[in-house]
PDB file of N, CA and C in Angstrom:
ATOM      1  N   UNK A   1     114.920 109.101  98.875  1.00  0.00           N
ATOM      2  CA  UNK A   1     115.831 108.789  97.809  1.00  0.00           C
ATOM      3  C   UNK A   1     115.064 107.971  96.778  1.00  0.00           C
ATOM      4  N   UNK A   2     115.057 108.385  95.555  1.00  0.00           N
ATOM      5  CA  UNK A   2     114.442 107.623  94.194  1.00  0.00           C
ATOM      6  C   UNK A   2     115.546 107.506  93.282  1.00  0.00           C
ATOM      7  N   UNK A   3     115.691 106.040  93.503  1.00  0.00           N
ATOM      8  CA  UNK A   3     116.442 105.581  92.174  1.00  0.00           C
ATOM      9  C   UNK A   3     115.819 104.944  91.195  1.00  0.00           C
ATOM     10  N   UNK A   4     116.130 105.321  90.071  1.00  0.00           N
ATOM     11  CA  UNK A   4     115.943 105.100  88.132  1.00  0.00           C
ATOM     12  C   UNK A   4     117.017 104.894  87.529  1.00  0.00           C
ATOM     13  N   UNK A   5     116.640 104.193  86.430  1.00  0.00           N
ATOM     14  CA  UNK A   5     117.613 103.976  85.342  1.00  0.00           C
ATOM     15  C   UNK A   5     118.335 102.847  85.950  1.00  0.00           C
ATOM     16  N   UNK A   6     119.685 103.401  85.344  1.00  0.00           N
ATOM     17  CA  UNK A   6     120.825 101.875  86.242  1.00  0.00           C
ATOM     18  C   UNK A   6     121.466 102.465  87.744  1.00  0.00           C
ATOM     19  N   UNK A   7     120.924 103.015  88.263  1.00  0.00           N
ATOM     20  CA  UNK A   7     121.275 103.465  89.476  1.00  0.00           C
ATOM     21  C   UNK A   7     119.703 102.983  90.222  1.00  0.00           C
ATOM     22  N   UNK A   8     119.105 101.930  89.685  1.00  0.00           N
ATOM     23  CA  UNK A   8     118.457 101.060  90.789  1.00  0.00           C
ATOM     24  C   UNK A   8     119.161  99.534  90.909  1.00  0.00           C
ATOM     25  N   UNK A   9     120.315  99.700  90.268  1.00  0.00           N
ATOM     26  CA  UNK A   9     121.445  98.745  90.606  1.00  0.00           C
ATOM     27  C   UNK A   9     121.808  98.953  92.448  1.00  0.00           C
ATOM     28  N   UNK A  10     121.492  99.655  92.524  1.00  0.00           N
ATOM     29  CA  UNK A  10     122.462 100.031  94.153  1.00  0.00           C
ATOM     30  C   UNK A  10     121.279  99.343  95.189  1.00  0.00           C
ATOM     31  N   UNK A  11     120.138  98.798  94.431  1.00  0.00           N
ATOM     32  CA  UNK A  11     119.250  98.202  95.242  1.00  0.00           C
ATOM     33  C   UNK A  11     119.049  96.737  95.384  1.00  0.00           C
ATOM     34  N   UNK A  12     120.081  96.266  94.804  1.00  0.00           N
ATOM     35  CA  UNK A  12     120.382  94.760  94.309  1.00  0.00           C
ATOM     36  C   UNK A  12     120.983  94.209  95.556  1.00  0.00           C
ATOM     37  N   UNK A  13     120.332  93.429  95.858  1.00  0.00           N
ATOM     38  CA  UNK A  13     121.461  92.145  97.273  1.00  0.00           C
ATOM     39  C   UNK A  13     122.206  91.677  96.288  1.00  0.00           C
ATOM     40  N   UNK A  14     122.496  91.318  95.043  1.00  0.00           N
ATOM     41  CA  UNK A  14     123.088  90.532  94.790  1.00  0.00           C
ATOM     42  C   UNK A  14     124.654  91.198  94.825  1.00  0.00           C
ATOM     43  N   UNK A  15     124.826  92.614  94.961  1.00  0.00           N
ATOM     44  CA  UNK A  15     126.411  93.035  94.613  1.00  0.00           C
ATOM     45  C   UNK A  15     127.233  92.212  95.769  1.00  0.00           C
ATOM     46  N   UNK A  16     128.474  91.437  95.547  1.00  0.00           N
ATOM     47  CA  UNK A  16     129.620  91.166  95.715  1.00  0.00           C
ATOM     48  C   UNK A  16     130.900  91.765  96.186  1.00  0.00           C
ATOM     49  N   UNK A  17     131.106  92.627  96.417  1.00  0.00           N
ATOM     50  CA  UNK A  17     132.163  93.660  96.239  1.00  0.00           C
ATOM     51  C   UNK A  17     133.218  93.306  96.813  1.00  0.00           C
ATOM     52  N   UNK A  18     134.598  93.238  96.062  1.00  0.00           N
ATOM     53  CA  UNK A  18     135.507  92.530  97.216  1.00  0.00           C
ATOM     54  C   UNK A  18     135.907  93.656  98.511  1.00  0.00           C
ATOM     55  N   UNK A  19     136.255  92.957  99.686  1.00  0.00           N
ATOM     56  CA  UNK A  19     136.144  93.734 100.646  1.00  0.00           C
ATOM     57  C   UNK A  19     137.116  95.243 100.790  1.00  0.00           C
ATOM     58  N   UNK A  20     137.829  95.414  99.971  1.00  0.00           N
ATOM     59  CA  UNK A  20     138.663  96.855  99.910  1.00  0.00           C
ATOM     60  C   UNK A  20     137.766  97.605  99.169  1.00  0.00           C
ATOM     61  N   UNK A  21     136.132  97.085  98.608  1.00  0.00           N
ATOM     62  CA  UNK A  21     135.693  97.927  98.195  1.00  0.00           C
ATOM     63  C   UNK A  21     134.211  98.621  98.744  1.00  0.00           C
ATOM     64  N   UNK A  22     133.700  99.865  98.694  1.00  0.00           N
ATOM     65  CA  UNK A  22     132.536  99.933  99.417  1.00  0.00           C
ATOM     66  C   UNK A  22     131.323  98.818  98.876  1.00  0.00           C
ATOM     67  N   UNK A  23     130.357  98.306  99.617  1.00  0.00           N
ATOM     68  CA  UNK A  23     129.165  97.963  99.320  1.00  0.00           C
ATOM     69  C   UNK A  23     127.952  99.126  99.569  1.00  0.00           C
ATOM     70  N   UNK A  24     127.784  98.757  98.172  1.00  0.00           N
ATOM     71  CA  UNK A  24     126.748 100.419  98.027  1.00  0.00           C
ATOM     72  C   UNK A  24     125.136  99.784  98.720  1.00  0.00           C
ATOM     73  N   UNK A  25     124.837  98.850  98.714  1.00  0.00           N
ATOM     74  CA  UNK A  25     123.412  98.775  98.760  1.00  0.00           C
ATOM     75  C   UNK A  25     123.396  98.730 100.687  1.00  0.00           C
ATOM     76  N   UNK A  26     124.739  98.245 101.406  1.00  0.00           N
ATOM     77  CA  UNK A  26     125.170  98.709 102.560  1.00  0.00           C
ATOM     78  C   UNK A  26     124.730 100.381 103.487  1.00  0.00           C
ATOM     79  N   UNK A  27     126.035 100.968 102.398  1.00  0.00           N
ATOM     80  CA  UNK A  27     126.130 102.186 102.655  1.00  0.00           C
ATOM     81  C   UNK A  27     124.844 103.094 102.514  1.00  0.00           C
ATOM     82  N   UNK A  28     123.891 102.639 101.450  1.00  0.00           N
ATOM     83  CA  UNK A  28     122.451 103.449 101.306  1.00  0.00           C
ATOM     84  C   UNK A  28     121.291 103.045 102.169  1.00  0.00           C
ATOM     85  N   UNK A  29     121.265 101.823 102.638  1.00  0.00           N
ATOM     86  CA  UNK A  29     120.428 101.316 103.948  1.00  0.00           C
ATOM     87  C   UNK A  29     121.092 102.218 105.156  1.00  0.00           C
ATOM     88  N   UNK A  30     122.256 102.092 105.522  1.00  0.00           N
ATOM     89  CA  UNK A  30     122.689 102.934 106.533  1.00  0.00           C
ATOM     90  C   UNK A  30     122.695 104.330 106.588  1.00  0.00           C
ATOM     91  N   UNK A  31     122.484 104.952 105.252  1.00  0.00           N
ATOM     92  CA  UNK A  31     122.351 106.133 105.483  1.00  0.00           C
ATOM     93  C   UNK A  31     120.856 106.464 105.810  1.00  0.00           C
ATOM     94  N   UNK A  32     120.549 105.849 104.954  1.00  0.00           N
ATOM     95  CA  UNK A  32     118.213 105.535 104.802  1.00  0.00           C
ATOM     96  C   UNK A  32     117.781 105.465 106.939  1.00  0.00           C
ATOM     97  N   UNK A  33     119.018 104.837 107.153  1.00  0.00           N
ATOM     98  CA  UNK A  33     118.282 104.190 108.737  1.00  0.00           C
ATOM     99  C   UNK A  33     118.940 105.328 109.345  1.00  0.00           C
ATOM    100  N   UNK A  34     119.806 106.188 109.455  1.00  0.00           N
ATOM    101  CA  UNK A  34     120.233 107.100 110.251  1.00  0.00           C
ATOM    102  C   UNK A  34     119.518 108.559 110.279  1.00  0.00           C
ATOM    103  N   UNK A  35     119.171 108.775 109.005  1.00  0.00           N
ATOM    104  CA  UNK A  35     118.402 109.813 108.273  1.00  0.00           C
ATOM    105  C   UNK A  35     116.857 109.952 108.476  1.00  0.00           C
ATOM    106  N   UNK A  36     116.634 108.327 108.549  1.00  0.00           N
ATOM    107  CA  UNK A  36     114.939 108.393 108.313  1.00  0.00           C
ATOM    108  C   UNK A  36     114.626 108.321 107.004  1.00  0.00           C
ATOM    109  N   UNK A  37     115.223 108.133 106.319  1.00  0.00           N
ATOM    110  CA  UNK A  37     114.870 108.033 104.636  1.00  0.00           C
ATOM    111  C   UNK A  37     114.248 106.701 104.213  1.00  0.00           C
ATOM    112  N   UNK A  38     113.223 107.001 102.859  1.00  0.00           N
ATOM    113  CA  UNK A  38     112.772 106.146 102.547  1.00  0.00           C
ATOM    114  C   UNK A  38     114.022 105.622 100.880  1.00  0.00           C
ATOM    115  N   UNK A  39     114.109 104.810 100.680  1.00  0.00           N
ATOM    116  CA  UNK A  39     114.744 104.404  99.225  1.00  0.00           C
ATOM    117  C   UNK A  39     114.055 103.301  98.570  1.00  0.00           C
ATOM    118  N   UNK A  40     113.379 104.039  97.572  1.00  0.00           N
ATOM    119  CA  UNK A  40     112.569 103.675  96.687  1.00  0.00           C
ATOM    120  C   UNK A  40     113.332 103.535  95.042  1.00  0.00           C
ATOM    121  N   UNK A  41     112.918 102.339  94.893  1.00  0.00           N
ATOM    122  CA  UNK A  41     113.464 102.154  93.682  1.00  0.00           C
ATOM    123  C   UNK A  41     112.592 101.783  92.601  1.00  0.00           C
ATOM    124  N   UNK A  42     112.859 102.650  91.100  1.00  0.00           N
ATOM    125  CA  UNK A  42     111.986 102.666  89.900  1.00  0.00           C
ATOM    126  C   UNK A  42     111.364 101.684  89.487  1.00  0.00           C
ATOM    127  N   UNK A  43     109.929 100.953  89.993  1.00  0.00           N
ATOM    128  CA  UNK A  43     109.695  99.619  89.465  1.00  0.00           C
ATOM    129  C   UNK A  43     110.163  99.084  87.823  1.00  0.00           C
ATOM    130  N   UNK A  44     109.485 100.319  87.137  1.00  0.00           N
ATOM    131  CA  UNK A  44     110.090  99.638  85.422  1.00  0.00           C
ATOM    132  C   UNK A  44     111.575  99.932  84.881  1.00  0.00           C
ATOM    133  N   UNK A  45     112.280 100.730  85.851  1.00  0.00           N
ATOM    134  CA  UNK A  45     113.562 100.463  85.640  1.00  0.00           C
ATOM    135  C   UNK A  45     114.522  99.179  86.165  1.00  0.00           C
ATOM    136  N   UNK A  46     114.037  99.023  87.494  1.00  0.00           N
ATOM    137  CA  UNK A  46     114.249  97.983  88.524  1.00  0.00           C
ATOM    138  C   UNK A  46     113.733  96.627  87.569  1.00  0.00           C
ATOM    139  N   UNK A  47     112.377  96.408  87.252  1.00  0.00           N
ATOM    140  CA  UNK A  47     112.135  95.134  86.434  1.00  0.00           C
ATOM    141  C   UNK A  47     112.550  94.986  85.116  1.00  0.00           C
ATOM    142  N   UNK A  48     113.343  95.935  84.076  1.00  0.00           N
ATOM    143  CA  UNK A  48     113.897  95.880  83.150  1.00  0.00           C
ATOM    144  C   UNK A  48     115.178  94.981  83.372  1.00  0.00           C
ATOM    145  N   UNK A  49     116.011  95.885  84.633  1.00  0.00           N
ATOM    146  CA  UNK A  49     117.549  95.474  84.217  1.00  0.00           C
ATOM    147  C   UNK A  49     117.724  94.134  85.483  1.00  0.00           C
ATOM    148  N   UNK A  50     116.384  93.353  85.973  1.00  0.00           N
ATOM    149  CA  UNK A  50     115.949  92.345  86.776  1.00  0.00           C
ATOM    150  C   UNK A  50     116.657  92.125  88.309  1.00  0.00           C
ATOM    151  N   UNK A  51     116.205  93.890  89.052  1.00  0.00           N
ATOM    152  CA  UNK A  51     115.764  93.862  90.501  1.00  0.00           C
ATOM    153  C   UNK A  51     114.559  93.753  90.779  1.00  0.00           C
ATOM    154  N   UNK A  52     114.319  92.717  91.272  1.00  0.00           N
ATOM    155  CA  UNK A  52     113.276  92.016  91.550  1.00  0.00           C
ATOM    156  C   UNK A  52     112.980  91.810  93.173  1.00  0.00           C
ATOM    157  N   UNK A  53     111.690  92.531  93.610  1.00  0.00           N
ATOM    158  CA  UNK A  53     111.122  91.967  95.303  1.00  0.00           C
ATOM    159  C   UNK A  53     110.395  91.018  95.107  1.00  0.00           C
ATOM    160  N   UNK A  54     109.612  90.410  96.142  1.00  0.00           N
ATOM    161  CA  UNK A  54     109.334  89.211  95.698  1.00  0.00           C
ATOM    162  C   UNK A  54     107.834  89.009  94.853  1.00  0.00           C
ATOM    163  N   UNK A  55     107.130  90.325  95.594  1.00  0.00           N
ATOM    164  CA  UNK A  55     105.958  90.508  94.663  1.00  0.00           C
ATOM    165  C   UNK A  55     105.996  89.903  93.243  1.00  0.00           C
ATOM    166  N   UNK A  56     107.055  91.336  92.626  1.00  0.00           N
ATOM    167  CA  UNK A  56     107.368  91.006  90.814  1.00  0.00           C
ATOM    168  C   UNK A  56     108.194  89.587  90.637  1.00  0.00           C
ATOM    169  N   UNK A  57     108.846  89.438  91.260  1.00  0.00           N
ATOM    170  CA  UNK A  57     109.344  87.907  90.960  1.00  0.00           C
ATOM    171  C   UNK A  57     108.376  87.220  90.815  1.00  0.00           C
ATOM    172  N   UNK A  58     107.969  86.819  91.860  1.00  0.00           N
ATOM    173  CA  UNK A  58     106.363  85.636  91.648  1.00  0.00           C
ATOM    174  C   UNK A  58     105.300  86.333  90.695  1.00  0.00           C
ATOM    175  N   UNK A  59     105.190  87.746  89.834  1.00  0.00           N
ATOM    176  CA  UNK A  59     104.518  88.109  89.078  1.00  0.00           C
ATOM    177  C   UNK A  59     104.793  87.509  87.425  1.00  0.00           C
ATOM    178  N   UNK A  60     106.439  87.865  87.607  1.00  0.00           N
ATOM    179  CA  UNK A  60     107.135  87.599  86.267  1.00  0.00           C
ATOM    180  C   UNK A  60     107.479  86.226  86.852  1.00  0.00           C
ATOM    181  N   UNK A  61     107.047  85.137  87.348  1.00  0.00           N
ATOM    182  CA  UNK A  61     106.970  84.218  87.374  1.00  0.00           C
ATOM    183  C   UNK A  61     109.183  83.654  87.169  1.00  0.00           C
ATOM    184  N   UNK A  62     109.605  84.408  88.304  1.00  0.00           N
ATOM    185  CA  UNK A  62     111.389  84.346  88.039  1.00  0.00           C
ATOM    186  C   UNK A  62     111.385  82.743  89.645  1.00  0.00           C
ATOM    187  N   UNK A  63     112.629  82.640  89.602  1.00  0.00           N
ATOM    188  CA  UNK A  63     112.708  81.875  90.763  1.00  0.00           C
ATOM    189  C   UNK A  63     113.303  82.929  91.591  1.00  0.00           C
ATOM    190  N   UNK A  64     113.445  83.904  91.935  1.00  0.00           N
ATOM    191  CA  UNK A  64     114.065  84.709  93.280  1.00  0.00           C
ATOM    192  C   UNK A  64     114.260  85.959  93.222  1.00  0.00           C
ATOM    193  N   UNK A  65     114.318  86.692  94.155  1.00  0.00           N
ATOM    194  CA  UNK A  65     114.063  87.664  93.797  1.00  0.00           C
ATOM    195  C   UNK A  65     115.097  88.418  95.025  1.00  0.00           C
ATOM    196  N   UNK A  66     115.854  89.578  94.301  1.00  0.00           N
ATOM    197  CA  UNK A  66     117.141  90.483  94.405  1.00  0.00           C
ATOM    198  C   UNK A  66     116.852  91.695  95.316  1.00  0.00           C
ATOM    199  N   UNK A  67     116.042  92.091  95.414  1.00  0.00           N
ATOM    200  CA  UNK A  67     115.827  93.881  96.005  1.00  0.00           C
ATOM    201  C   UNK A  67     116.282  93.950  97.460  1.00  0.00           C
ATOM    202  N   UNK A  68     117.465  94.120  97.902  1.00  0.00           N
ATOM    203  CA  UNK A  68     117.796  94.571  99.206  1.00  0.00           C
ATOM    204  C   UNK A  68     116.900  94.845 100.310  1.00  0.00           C
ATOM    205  N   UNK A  69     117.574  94.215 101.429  1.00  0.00           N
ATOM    206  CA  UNK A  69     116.132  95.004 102.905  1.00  0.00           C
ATOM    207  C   UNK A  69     116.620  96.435 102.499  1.00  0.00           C
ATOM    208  N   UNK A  70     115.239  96.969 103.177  1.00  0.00           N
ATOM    209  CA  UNK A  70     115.202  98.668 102.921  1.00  0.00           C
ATOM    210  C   UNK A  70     115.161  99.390 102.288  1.00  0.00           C
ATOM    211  N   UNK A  71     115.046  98.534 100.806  1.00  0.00           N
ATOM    212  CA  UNK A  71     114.545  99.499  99.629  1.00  0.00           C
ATOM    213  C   UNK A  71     113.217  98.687  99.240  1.00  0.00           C
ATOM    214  N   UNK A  72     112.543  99.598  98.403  1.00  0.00           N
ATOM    215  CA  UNK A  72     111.128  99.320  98.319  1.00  0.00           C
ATOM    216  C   UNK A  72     111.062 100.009  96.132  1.00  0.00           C
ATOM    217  N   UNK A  73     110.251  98.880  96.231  1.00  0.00           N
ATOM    218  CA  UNK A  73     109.726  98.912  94.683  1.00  0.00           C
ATOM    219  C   UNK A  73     108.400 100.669  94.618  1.00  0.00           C
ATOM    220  N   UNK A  74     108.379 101.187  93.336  1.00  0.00           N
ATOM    221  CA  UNK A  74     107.565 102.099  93.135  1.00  0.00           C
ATOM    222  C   UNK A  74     107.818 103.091  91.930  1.00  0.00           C
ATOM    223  N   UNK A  75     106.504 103.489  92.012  1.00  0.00           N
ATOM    224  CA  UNK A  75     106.469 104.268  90.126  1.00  0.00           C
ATOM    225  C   UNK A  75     106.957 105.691  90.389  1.00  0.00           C
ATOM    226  N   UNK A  76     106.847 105.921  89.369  1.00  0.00           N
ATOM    227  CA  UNK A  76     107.252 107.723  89.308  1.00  0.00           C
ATOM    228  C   UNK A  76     106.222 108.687  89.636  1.00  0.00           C
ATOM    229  N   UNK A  77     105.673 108.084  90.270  1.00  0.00           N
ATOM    230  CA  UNK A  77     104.008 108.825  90.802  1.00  0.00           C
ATOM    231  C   UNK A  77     104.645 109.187  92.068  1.00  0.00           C
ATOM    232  N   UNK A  78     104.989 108.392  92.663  1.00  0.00           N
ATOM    233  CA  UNK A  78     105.868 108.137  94.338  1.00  0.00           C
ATOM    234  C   UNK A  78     106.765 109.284  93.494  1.00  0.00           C
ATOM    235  N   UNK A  79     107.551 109.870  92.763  1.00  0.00           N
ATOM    236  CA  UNK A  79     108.913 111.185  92.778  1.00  0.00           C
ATOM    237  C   UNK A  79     107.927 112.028  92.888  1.00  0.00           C
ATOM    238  N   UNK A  80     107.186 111.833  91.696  1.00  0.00           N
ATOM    239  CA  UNK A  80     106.543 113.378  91.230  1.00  0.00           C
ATOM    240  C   UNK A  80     105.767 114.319  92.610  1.00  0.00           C
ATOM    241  N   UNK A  81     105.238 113.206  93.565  1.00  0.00           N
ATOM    242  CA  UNK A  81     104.621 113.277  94.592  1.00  0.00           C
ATOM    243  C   UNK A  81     105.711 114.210  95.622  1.00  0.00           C
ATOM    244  N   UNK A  82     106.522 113.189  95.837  1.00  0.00           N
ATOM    245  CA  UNK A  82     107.932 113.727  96.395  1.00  0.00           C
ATOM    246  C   UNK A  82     108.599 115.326  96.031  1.00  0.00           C
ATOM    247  N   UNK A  83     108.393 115.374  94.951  1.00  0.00           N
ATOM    248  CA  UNK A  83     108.908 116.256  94.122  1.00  0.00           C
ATOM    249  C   UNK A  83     108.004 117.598  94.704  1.00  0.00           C
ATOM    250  N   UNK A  84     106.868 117.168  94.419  1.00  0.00           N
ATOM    251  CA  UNK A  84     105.658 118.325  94.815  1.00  0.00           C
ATOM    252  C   UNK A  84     105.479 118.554  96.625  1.00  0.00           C
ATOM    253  N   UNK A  85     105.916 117.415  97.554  1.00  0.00           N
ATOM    254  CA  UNK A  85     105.846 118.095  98.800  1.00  0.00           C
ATOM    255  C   UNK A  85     107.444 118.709  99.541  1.00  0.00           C
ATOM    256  N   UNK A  86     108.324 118.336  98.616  1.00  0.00           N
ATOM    257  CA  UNK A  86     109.865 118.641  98.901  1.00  0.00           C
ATOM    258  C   UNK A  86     110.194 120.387  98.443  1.00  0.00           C
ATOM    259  N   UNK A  87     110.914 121.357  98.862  1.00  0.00           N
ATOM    260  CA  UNK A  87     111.264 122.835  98.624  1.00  0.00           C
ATOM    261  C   UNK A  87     112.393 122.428  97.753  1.00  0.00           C
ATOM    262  N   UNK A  88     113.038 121.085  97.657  1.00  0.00           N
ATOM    263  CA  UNK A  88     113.865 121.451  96.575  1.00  0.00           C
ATOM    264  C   UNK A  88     114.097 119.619  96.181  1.00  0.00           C
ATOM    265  N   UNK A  89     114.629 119.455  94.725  1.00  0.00           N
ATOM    266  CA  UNK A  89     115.052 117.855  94.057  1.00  0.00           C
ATOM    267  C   UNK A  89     116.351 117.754  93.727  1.00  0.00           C
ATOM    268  N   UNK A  90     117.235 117.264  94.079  1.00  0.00           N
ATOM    269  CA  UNK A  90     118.789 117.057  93.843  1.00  0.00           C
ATOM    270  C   UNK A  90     119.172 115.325  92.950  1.00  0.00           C
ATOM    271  N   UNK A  91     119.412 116.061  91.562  1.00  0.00           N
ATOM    272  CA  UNK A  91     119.859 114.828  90.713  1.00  0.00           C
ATOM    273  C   UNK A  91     121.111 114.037  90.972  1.00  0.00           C
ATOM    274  N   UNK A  92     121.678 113.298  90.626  1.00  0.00           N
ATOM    275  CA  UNK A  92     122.735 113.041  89.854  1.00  0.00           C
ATOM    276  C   UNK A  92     123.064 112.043  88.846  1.00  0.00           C
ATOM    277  N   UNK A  93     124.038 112.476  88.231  1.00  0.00           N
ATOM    278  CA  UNK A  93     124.412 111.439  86.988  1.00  0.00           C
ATOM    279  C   UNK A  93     123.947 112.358  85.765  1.00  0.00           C
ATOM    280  N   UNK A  94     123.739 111.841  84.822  1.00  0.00           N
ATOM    281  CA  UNK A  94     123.080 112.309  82.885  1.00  0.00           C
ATOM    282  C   UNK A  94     121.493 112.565  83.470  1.00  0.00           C
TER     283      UNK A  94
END
């Protein structure tokens, strides 16, 4: 799973959700751990809208840093790669 854009929001510890509602960064670790999946999230999309691991935190010099267990920072080298050993790529969203 590669998330970009604002759908590396779902990689944020910080969501809140009140409890009648799903927690997405939950539900995508659990699917990642049942599956075997890796979830990788867009470093320059991720450091734009400030999901941060701790690497880039202490890079961009932030006090803390947001990126959920089980997702992992990475470029679009990591899709394209993906892209090229996968038989097929499934979008969603614009």
């Amino acid at each position: 799973m590669f998330f970009y854009a604002d759908g590396v929001h779902s990689g944020s510890a910080l969501a809140a959700p009140p409890q009648d509602e799903i927690n997405i960064p939950t539900e995508w670790t659990a699917l990642a751990r049942e599956h075997e999946l890796d979830l990788v999230v867009c470093i320059a999309a991720a450091v734009r809208r400030g999901v941060l691991d701790e690497n880039e935190a202490r890079r961009y010099e932030k006090s803390g840093h947001n990126l959920s267990s089980g997702f992992t920072l990475s470029g679009l080298g990591q899709l394209a790669e993906a892209g090229i050993l996968s038989d097929r790529v499934v979008t969603f969203g614009a």
